[in-house]
Structure formats: structure tokens, C-alpha cells
C-alpha atoms as a PDB file:
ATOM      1  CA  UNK A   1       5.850   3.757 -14.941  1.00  0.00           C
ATOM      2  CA  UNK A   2       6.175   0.672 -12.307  1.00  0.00           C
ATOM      3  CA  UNK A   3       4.003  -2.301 -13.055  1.00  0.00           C
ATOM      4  CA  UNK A   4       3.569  -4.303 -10.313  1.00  0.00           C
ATOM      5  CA  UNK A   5       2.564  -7.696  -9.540  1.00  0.00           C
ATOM      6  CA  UNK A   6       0.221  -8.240  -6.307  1.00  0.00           C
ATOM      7  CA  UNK A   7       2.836 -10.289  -4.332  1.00  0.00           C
ATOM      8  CA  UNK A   8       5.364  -7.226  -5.027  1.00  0.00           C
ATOM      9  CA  UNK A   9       2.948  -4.740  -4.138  1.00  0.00           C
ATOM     10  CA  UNK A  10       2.329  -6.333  -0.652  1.00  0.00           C
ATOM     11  CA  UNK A  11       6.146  -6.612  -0.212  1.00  0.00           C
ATOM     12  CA  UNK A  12       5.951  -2.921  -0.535  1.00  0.00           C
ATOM     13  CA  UNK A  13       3.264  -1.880   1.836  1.00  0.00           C
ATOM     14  CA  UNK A  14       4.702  -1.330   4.706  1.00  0.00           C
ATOM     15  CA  UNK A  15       7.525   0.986   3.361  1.00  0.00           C
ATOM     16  CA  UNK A  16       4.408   2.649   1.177  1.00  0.00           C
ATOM     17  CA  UNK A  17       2.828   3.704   4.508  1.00  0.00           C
ATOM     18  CA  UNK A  18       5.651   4.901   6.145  1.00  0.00           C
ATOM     19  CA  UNK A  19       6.659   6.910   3.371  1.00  0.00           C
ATOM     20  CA  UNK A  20      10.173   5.179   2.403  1.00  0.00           C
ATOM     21  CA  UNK A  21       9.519   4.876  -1.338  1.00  0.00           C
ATOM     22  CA  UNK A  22      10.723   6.694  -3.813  1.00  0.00           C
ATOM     23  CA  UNK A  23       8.170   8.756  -6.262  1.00  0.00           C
ATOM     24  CA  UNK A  24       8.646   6.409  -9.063  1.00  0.00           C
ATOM     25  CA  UNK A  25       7.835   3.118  -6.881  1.00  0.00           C
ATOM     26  CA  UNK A  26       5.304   5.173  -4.825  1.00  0.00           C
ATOM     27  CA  UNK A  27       3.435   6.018  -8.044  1.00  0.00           C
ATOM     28  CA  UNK A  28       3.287   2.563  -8.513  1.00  0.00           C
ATOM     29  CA  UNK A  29       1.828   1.519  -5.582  1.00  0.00           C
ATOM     30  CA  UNK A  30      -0.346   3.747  -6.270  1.00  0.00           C
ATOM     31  CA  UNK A  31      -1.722   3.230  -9.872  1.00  0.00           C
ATOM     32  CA  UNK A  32      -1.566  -0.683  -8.432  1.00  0.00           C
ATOM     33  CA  UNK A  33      -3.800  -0.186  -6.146  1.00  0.00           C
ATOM     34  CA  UNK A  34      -6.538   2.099  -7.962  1.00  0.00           C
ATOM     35  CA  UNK A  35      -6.925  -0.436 -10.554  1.00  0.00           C
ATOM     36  CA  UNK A  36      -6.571  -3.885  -8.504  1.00  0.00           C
ATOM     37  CA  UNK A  37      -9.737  -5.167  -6.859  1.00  0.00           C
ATOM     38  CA  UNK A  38      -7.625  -7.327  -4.176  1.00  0.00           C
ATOM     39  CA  UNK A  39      -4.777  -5.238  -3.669  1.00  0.00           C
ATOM     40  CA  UNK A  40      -7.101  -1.836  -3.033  1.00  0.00           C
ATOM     41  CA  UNK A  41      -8.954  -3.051  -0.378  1.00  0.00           C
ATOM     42  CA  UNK A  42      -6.501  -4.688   1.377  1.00  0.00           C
ATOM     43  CA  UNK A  43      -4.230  -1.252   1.387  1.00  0.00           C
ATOM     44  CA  UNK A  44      -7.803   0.101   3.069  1.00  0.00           C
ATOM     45  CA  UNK A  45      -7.623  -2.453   5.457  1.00  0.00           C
ATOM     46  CA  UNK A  46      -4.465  -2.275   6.846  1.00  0.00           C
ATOM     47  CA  UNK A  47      -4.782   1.320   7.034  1.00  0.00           C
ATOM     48  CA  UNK A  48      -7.539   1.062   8.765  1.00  0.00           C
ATOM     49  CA  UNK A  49      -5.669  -1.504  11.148  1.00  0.00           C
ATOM     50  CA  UNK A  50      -2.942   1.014  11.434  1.00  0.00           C
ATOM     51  CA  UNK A  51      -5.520   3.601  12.722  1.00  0.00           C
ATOM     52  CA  UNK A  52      -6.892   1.249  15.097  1.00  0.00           C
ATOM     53  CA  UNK A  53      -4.266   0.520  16.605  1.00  0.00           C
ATOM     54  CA  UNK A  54      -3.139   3.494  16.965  1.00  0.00           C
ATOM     55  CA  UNK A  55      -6.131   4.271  19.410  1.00  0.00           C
ATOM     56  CA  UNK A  56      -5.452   1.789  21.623  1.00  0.00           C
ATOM     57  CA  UNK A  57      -3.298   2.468  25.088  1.00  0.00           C
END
């Protein structure tokens, strides 16, 4: 198991979204995020920015 700070989680976003981490550090991200009352919500958000965006022309 990965334990992750907040500042290394957000380094890791990006590749966590796209899909460019491997199971262990994915996992990680993961169990990060379920627990963490910052880092949660702010995965939500940008995924929510990501969809947004998206959408537009």
C-alpha cells in the first residue's frame, strides 16, 4: 500500500486521470482520496472541469 501526502497526490492527478499509473500508485490515489477531505473534492472538481471542457467547441 502507497501512502500519500496531499502535495504528492496532486502531482499525480493528471497522470491518475489519464490512466498512466500503475495499479499500485493508482490504488493509492485512490484510498488517498476516499479518506482525505481536501484532496476528494478537489479530484471531483477537476473532473468535473475535465467534463466541462470537454463540451465546449
Amino acid at each position: 500500500m502507497i501512502d500519500l501526502t496531499c502535495q504528492e497526490l496532486v502531482e499525480l492527478l493528471t497522470d491518475y486521470l489519464d490512466g498512466a499509473l500503475d495499479a499500485e500508485t493508482k490504488q493509492g490515489v485512490a484510498d488517498h482520496c476516499a479518506i482525505c477531505g481536501g484532496c476528494g473534492p478537489y479530484l471531483e472538481q477537476l473532473r468535473q472541469t475535465i467534463a466541462v471542457l470537454g463540451r465546449l467547441r
